[in-house]
N, C-alpha and C. Protein backbone atom coordinates (compact mmCIF):
# COMPACT_ATOMS: atom_id res chain seq x y z
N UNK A 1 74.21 111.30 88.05
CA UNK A 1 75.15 110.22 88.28
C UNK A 1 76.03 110.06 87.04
N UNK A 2 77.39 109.67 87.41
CA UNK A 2 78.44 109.24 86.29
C UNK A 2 79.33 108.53 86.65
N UNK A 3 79.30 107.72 85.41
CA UNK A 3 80.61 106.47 85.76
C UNK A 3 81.34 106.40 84.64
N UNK A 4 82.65 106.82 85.10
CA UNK A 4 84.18 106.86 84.28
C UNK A 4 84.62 105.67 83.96
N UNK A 5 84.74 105.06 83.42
CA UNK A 5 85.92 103.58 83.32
C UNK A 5 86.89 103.60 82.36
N UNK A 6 87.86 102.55 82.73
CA UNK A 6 88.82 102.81 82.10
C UNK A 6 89.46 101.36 82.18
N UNK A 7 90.14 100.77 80.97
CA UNK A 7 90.62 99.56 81.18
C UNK A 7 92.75 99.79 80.39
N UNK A 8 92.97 98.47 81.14
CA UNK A 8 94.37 98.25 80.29
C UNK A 8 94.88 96.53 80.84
N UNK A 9 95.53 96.09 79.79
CA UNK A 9 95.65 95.13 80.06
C UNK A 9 97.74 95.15 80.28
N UNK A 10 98.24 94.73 81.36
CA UNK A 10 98.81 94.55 82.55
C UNK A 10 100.31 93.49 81.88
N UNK A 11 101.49 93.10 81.54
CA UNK A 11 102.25 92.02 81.13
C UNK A 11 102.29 91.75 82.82
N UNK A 12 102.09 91.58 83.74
CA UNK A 12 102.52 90.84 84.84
C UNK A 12 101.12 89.73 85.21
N UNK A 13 101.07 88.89 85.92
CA UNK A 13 100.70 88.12 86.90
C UNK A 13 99.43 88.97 87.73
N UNK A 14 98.38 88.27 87.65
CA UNK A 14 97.09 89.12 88.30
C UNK A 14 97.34 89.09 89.95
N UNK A 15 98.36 88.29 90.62
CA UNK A 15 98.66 88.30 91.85
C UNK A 15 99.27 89.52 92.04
N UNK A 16 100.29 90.21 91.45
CA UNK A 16 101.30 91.18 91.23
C UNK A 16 100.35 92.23 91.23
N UNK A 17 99.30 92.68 90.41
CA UNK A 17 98.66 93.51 89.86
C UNK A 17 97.92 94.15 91.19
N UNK A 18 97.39 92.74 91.45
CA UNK A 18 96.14 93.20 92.64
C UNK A 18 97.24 93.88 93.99
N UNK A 19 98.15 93.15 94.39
CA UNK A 19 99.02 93.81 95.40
C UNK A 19 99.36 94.66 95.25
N UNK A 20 99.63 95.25 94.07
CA UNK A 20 99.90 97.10 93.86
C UNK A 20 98.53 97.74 94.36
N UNK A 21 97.18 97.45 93.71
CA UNK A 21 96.27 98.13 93.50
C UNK A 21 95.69 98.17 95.15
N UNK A 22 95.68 96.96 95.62
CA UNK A 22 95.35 97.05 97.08
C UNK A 22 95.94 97.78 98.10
N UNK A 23 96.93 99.12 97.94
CA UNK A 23 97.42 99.95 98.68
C UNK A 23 96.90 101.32 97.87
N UNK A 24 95.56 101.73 98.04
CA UNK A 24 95.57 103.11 97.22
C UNK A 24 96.32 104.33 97.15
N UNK A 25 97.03 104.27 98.04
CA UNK A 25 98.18 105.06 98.09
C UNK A 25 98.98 105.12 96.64
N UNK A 26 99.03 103.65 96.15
CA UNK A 26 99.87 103.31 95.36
C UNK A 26 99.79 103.74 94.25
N UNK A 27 98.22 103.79 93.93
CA UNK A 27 97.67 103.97 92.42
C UNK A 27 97.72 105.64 92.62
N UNK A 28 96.96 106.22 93.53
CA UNK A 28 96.85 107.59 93.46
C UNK A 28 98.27 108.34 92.93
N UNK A 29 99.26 107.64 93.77
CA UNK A 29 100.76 108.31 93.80
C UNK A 29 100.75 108.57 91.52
N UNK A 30 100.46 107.54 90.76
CA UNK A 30 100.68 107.67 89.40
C UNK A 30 99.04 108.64 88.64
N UNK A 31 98.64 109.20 89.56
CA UNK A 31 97.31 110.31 89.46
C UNK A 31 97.75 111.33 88.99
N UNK A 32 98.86 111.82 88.19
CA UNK A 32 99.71 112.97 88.08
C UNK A 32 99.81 113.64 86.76
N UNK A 33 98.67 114.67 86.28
CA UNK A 33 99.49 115.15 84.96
C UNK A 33 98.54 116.77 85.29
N UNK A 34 98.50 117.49 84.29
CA UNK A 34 98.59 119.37 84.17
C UNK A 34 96.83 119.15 84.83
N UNK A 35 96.22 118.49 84.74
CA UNK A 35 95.06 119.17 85.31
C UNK A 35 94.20 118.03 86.59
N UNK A 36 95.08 116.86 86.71
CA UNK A 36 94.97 116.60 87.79
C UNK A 36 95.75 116.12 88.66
N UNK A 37 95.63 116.23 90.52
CA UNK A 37 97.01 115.48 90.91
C UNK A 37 95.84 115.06 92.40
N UNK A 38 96.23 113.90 92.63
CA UNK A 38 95.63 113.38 93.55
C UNK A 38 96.60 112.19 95.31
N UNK A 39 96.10 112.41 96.12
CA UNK A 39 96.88 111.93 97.19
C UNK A 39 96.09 111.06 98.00
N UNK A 40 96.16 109.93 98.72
CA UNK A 40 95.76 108.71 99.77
C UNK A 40 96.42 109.33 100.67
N UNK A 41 95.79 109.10 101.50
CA UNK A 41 96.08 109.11 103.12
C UNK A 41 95.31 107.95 104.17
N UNK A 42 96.07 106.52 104.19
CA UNK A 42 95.55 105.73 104.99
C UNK A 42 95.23 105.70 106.62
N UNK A 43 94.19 106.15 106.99
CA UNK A 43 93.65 106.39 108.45
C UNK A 43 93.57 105.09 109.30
N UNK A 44 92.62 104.14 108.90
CA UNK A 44 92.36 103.32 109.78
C UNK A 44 92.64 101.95 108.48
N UNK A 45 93.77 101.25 108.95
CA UNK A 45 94.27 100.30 108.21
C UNK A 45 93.59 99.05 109.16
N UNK A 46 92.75 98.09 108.17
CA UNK A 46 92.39 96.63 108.16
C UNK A 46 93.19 95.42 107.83
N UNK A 47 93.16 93.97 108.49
CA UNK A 47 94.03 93.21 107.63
C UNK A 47 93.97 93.34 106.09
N UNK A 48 95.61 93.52 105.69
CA UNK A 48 95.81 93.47 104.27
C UNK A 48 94.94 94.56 103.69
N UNK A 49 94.58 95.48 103.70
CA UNK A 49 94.36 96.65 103.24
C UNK A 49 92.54 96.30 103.01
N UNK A 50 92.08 95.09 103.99
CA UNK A 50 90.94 94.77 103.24
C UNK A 50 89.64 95.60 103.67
N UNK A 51 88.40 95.23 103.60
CA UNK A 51 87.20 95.99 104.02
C UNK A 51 87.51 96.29 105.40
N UNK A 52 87.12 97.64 105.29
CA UNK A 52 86.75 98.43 106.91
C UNK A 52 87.76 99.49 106.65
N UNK A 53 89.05 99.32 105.91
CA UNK A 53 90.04 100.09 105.88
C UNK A 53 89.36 101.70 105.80
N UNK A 54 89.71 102.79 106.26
CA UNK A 54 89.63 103.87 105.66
C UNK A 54 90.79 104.73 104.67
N UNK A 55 90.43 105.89 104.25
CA UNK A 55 91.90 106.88 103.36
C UNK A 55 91.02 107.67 103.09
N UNK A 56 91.30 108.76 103.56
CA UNK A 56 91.40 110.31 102.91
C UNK A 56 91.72 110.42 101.63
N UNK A 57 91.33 110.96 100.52
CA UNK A 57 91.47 111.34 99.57
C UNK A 57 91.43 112.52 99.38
N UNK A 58 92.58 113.70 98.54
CA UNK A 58 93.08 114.54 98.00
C UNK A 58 92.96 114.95 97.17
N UNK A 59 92.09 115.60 96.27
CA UNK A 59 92.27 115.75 94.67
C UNK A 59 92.30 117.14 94.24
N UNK A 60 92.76 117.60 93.40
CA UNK A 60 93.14 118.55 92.46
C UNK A 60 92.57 118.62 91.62
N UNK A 61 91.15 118.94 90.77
CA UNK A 61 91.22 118.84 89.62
C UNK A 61 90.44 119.81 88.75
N UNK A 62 92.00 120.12 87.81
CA UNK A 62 91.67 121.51 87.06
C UNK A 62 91.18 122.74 87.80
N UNK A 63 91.98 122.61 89.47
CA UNK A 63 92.29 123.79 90.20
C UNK A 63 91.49 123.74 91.29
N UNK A 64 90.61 122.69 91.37
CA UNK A 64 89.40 122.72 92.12
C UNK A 64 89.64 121.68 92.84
N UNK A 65 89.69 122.04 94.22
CA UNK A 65 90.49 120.69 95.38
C UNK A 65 89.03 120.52 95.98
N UNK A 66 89.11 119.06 96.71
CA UNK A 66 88.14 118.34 97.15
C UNK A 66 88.72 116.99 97.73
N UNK A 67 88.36 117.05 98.84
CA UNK A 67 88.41 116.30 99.93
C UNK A 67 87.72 115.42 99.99
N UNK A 68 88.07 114.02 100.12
CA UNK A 68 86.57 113.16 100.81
C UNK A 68 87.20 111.79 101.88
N UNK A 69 86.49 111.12 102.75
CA UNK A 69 87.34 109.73 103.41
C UNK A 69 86.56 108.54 102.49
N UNK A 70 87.04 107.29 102.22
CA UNK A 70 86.60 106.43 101.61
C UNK A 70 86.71 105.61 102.38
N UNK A 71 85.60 104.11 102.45
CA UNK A 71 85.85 102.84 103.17
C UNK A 71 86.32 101.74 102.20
N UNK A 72 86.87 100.59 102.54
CA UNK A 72 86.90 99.63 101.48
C UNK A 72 86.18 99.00 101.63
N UNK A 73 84.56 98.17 100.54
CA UNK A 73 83.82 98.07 101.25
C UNK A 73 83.93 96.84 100.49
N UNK A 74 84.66 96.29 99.87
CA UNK A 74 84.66 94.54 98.75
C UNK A 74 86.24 94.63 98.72
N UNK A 75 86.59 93.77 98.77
CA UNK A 75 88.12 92.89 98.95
C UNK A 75 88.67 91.23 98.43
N UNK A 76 88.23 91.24 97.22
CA UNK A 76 88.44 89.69 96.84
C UNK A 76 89.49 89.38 96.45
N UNK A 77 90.54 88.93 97.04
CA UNK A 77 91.79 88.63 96.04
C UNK A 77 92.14 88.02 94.81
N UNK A 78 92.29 89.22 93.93
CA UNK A 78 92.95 89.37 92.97
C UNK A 78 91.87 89.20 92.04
N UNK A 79 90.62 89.53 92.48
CA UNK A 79 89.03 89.88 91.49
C UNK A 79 88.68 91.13 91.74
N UNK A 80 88.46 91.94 92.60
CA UNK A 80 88.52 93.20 92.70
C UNK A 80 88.02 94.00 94.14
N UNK A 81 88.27 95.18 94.17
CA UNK A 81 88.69 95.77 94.93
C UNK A 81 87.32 97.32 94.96
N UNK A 82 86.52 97.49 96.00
CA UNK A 82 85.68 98.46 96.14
C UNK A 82 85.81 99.24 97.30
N UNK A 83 85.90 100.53 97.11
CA UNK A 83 85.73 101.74 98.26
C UNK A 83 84.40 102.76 97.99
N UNK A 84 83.68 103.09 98.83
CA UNK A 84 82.83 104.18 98.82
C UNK A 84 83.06 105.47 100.07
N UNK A 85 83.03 106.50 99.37
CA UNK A 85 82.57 107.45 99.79
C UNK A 85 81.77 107.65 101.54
N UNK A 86 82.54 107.88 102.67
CA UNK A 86 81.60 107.96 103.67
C UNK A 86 81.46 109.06 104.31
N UNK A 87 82.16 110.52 103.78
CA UNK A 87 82.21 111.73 104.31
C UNK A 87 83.16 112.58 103.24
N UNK A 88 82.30 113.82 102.84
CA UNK A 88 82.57 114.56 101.76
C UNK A 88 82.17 115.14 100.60
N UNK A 89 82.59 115.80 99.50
CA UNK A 89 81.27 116.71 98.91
C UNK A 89 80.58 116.08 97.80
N UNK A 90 80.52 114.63 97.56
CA UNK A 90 80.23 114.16 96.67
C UNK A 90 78.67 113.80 96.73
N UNK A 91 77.57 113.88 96.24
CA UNK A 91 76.10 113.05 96.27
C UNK A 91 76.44 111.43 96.87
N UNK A 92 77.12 110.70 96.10
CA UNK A 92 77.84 109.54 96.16
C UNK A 92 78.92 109.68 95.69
N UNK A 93 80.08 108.32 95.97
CA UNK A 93 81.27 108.13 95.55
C UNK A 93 81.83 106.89 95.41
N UNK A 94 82.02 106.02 94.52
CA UNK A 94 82.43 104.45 94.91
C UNK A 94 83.49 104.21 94.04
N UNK A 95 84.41 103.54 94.33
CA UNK A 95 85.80 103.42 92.78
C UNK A 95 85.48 101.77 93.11
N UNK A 96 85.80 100.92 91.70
CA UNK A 96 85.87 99.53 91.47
C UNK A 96 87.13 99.57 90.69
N UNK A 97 87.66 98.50 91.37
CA UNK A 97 89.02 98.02 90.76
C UNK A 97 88.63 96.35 90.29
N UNK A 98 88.84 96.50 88.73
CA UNK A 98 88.42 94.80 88.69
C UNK A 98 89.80 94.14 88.04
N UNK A 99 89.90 93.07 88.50
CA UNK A 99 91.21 92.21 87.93
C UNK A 99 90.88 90.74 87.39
N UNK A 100 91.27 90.88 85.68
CA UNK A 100 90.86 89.48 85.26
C UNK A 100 92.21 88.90 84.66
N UNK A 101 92.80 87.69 85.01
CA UNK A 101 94.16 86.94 84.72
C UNK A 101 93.89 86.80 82.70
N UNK A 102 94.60 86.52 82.16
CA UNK A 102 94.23 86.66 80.78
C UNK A 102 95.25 85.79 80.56
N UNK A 103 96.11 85.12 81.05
CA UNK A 103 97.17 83.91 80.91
C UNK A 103 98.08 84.42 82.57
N UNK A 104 99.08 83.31 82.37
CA UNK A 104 99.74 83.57 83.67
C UNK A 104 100.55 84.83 83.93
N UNK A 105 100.79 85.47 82.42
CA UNK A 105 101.81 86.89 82.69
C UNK A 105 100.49 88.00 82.38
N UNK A 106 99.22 88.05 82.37
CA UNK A 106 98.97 88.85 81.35
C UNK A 106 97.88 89.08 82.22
N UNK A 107 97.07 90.28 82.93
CA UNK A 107 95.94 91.01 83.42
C UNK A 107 95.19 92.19 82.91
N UNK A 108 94.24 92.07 82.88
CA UNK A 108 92.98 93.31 82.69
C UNK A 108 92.69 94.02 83.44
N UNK A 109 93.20 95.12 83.72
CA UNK A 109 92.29 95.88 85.01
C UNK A 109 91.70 96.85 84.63
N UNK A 110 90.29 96.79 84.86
CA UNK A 110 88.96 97.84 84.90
C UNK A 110 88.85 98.97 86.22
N UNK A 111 89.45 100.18 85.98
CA UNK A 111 89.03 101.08 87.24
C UNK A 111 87.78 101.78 86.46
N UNK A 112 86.83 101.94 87.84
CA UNK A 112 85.47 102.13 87.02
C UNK A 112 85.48 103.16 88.40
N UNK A 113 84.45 104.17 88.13
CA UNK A 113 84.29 105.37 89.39
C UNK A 113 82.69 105.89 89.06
N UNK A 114 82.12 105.96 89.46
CA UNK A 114 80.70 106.45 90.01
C UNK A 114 80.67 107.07 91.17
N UNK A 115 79.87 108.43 90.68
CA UNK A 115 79.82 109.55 91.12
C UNK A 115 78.54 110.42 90.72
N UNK A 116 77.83 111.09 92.27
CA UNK A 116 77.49 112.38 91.60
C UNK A 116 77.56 113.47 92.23
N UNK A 117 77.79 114.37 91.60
CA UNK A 117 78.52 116.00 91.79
C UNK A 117 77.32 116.39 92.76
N UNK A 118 77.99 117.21 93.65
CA UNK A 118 76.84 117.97 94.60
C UNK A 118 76.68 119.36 93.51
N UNK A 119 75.73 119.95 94.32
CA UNK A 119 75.36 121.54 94.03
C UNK A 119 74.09 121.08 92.76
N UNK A 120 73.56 120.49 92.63
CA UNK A 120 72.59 120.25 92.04
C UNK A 120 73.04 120.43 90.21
N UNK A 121 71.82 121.28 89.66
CA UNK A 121 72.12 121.01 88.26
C UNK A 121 73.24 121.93 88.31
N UNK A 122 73.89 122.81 88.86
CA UNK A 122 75.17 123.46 88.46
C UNK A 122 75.86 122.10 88.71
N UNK A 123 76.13 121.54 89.93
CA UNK A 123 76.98 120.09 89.70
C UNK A 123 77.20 119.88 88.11
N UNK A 124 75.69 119.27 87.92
CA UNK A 124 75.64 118.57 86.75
C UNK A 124 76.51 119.54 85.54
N UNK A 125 76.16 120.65 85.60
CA UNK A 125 77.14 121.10 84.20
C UNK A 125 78.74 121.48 84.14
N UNK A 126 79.00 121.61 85.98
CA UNK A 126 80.25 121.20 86.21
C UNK A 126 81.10 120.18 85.47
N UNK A 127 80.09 119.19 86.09
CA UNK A 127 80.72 117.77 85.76
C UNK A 127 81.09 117.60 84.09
N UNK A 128 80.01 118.11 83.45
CA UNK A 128 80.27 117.67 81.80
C UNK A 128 81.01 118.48 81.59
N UNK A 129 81.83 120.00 82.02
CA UNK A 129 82.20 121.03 81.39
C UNK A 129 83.69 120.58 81.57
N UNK A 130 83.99 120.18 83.33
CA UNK A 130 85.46 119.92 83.57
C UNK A 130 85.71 118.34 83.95
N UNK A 131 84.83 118.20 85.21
CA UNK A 131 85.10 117.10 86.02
C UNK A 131 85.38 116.00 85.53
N UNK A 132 84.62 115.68 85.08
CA UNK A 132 84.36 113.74 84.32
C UNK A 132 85.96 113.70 83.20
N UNK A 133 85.56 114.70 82.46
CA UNK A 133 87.13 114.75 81.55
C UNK A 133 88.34 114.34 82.33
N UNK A 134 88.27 115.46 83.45
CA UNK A 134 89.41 115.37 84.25
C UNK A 134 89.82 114.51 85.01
N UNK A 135 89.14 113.63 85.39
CA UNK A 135 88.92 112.48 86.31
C UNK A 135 89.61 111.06 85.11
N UNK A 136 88.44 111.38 84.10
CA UNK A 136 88.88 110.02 82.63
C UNK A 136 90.40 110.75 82.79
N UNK A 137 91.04 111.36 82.28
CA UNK A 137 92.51 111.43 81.78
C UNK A 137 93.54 111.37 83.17
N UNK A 138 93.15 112.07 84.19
CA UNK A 138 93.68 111.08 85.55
C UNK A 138 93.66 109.48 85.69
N UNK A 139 92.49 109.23 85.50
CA UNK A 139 92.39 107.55 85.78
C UNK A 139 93.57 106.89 84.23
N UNK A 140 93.30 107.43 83.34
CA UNK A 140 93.63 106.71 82.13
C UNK A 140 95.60 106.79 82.33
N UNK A 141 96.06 108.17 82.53
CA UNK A 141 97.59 108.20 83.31
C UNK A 141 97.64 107.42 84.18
N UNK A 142 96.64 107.28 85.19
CA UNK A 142 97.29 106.48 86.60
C UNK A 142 97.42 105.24 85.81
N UNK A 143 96.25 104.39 85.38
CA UNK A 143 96.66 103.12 84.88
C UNK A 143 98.06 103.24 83.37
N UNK A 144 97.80 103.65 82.61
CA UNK A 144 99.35 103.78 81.89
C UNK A 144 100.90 103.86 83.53
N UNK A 145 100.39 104.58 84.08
CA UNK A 145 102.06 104.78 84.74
C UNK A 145 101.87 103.24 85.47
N UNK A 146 101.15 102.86 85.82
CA UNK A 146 101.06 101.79 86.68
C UNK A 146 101.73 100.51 85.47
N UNK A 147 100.66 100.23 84.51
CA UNK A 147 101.70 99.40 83.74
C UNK A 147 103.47 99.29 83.60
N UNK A 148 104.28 100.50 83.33
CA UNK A 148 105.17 100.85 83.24
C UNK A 148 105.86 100.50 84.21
N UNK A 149 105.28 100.99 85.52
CA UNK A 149 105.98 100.41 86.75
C UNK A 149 105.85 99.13 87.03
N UNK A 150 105.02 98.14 86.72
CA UNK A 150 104.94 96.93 87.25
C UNK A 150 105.19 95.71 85.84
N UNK A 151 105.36 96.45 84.43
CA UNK A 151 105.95 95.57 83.66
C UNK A 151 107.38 95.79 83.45
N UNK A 152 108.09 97.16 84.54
CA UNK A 152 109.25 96.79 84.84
C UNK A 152 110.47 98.41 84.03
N UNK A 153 109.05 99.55 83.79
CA UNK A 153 109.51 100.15 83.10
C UNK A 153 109.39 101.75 83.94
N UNK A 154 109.89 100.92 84.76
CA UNK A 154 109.88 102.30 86.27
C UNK A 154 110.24 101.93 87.74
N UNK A 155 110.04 102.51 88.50
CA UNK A 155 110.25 101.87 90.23
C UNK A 155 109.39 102.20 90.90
N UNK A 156 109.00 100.82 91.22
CA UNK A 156 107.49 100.64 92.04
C UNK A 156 108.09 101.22 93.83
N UNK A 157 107.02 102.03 94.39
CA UNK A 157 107.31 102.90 95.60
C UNK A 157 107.31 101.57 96.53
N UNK A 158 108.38 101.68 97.83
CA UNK A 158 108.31 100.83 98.77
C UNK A 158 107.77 101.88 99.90
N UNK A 159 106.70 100.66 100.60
CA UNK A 159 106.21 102.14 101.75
C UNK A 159 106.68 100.80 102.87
């Protein structure tokens, strides 16, 4: 088992924050640099993107693609946001999105990911050799581009 996290703190409004993050489409779309690139695909949409929702997930990383569907399985507005893993090559799979207000312009968001690699102990030396790296510097870009776009230093996607 492994869990990635990653934090940054946000110049907008934790209302603002969470409405980006609650379309995974949204976050994945800033998943983008040389060794990873990742894609959402929303299947079965719930009110407001909340629990039950499903999405396909896409990933790339460091050449090695992998597929999985996720549920949303926690939905609190504008405290955080949970999907797990319900079909695909992972042991387990769960992403946490946490959102803490820090004044009225100012948010924390914690993306945290737990995981474990199939294929047994080769998994395991997978994971320390490429995966986990690749995953931390994906997550750590997505949240940097996400700041940028939502403190006003980019253009946030209209779907």
């Amino acid at each position: 088992m492994t869990i990635v996290s990653k934090s940054i703190d946000i110049k907008t409004p934790v209302e603002n924050v969470f409405t980006y993050f609650a379309r995974p489409e949204h976050v994945s779309d800033q998943i983008k640099n040389d060794a990873v690139g990742m894609t959402v695909i929303p299947m079965d949409i719930k009110e407001g993107m909340g629990v039950g929702t499903t999405f396909r997930i896409i990933g790339d990383f460091n050449g090695k693609r992998l597929e999985w569907d996720c549920e949303t399985t926690e939905f609190v507005r504008n405290e955080r946001i949970s999907a797990k893993q319900i079909t695909g090559p992972f042991k387990h799979w769960k992403i946490t999105n946490e959102f803490k207000s820090l004044g009225d312009n100012l948010t924390k968001v914690t993306m945290s990911v737990d995981y474990a690699m199939p294929f047994g102990p080769l998994g395991a030396i997978l994971d320390k050799a490429k995966f986990a790296k690749s995953a931390e510097r994906g997550m750590e870009t997505a949240l940097y581009n996400v700041r940028g776009l939502l403190e006003g230093n980019g253009s946030i996607p209209v779907y």
